[in-house]
Protein backbone atom coordinates (compact mmCIF):
# COMPACT_ATOMS: atom_id res chain seq x y z
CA UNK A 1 116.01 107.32 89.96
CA UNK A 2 115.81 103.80 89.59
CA UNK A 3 114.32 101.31 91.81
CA UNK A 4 117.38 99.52 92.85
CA UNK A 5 119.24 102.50 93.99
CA UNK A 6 115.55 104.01 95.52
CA UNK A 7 116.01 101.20 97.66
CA UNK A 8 119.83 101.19 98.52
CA UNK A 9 118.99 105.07 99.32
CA UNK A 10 116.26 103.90 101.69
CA UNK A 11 117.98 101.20 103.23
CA UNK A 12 115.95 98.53 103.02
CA UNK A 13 117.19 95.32 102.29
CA UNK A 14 114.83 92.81 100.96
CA UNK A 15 116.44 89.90 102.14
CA UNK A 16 115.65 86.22 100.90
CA UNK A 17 112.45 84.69 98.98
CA UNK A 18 110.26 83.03 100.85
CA UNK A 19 109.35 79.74 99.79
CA UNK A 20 105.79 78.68 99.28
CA UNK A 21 104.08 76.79 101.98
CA UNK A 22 102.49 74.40 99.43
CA UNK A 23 102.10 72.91 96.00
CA UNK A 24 102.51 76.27 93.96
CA UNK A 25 105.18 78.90 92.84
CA UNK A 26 106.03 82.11 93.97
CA UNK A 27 105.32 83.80 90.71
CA UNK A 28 103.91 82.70 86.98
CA UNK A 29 105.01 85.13 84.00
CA UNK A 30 102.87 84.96 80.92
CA UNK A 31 103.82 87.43 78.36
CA UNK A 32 104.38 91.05 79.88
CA UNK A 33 102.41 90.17 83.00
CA UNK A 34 103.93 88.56 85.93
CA UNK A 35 101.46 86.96 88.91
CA UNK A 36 102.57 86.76 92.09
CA UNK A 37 101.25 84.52 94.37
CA UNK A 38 99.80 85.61 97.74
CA UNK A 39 102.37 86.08 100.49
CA UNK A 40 101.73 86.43 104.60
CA UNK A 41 103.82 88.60 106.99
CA UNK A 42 107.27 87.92 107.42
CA UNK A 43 108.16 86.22 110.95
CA UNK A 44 109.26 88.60 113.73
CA UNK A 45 111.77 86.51 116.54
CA UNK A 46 111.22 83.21 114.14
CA UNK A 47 107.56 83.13 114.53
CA UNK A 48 104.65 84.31 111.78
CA UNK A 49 102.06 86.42 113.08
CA UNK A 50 98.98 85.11 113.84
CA UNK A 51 95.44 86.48 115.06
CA UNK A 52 92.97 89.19 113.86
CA UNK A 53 92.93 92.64 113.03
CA UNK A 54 90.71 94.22 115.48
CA UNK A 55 91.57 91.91 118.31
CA UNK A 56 95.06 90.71 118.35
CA UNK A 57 96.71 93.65 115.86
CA UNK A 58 96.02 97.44 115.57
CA UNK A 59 95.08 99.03 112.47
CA UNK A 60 98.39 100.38 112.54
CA UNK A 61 100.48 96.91 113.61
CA UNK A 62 98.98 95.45 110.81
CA UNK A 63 99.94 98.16 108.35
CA UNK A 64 103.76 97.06 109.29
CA UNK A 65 102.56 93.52 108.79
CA UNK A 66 101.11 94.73 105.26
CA UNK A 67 104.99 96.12 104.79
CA UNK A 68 106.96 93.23 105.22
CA UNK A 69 104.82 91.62 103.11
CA UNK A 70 105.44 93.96 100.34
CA UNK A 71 108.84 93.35 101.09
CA UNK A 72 108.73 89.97 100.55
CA UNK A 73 106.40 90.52 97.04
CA UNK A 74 108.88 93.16 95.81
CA UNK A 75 111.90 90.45 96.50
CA UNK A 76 110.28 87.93 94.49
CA UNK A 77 109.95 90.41 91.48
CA UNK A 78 113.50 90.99 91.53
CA UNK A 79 114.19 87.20 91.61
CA UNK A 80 111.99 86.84 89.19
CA UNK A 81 112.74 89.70 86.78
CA UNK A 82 116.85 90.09 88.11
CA UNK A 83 116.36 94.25 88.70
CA UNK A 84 113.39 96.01 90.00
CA UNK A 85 114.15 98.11 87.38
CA UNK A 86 112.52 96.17 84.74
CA UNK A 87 109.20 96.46 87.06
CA UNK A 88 107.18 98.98 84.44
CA UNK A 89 104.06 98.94 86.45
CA UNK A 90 102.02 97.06 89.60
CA UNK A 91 99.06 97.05 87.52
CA UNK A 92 96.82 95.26 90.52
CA UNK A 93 97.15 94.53 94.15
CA UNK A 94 95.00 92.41 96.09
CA UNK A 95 94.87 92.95 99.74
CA UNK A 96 93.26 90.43 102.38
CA UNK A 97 92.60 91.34 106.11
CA UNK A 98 92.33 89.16 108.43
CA UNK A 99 89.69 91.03 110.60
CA UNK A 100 86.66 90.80 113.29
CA UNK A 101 83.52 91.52 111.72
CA UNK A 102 83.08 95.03 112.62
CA UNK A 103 86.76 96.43 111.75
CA UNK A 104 86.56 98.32 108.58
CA UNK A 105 89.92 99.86 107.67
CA UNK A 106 91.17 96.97 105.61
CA UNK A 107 92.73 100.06 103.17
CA UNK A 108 94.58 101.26 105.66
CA UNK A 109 96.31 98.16 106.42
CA UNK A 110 96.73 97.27 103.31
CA UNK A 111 98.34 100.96 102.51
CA UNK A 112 101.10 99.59 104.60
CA UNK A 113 101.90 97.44 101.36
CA UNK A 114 100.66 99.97 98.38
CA UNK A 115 103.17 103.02 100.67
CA UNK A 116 106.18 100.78 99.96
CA UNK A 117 105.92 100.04 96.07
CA UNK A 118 105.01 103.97 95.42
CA UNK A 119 108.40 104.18 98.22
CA UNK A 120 110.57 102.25 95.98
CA UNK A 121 108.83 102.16 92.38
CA UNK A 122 107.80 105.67 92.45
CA UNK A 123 105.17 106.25 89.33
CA UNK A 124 105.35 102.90 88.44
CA UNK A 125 104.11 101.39 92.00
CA UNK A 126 100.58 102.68 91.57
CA UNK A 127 98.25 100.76 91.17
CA UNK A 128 94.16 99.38 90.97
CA UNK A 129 93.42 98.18 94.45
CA UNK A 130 91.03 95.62 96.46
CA UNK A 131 91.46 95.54 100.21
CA UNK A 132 89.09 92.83 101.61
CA UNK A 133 88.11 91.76 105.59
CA UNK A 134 88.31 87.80 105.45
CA UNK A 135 87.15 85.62 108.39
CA UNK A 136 90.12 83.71 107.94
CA UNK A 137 93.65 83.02 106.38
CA UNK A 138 95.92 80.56 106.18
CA UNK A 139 98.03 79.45 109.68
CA UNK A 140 95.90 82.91 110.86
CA UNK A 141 98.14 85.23 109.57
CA UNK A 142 96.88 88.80 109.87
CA UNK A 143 97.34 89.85 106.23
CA UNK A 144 98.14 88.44 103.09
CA UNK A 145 98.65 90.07 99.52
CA UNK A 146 99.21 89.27 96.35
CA UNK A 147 99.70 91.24 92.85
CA UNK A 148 99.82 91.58 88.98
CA UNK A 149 102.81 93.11 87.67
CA UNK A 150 103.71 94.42 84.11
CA UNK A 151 107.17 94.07 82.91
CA UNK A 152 109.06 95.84 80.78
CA UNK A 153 113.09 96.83 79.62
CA UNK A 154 114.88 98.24 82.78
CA UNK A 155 113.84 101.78 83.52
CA UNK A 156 116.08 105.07 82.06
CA UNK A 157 118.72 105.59 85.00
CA UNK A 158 118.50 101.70 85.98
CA UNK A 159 120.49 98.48 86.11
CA UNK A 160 118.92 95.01 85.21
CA UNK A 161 120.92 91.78 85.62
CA UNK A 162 121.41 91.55 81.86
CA UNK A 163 125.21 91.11 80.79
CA UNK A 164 126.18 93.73 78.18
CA UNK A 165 127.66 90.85 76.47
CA UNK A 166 124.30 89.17 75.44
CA UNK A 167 122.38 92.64 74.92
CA UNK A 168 124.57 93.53 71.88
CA UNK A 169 123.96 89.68 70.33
């Protein structure tokens, strides 16, 4: 099954792009690789979460928090690419925690993330992983991520963006 109707099955909508919160883009594609830049939780009641993992957020709150943010990654490949269907594989995920000292589940959380893009990629959402504990991120946000994609045609059974017009020039 493809990607885009994975996710229409699931129900998720992906919503808008973020923008970035300084002097960079949201994504850079060089040849079949596309880098996304790191992106923080998505705001819950108009406000981004802030504080650390192990104090402020659960193992398991930030998990969610690890979600959205895949959401908001897995949005920017489609703007990006037009279909998640022409996602052939996360090659690399980076995961950062924003954690006290002696919390050490930073792969749990960041499973929250990594859970989603096997969810909605299937095959092609696994991929190498870090999952780090920094001391800080920016605007203390609890988690942020960023990834390496590969890209590729749209998958068997999938829909890109592509008008059937300009395929057959």
């Amino acid at each position: 099954m493809s990607a885009e109707k994975r996710l229409a099955q699931l129900g998720i909508d992906l919503g808008t792009v973020s923008s970035p919160v300084a002097n960079y883009v949201n994504a850079v594609k060089t040849g079949n690789l596309l880098f996304l830049a790191g992106k923080g939780p998505r705001a819950v009641d108009g406000r981004r979460p802030q504080g650390k993992v192990g104090r402020e957020y659960t193992a398991e709150q930030a998990y969610q928090h690890a979600r959205t943010v895949g959401l908001d990654l897995l949005a920017v490949m489609r703007a990006e690419l037009g279909s998640l269907d022409r996602v052939k594989r996360v090659v690399k995920v980076l995961g950062m925690v924003n954690a006290v000292p002696e919390f050490q589940d930073h792969p749990k959380v960041i499973n929250g993330c990594s859970d989603l893009f096997v969810e909605v990629l299937g095959d092609a959402g696994k991929h190498a992983r870090s999952a780090v504990g920094m001391g800080s991120l920016p605007m203390g946000i609890p988690v942020e991520i960023e990834c390496i994609v590969e890209i590729g045609a749209a998958r068997k059974g999938g829909q890109n963006n592509i008008s059937r017009k300009k395929r057959r020039k």
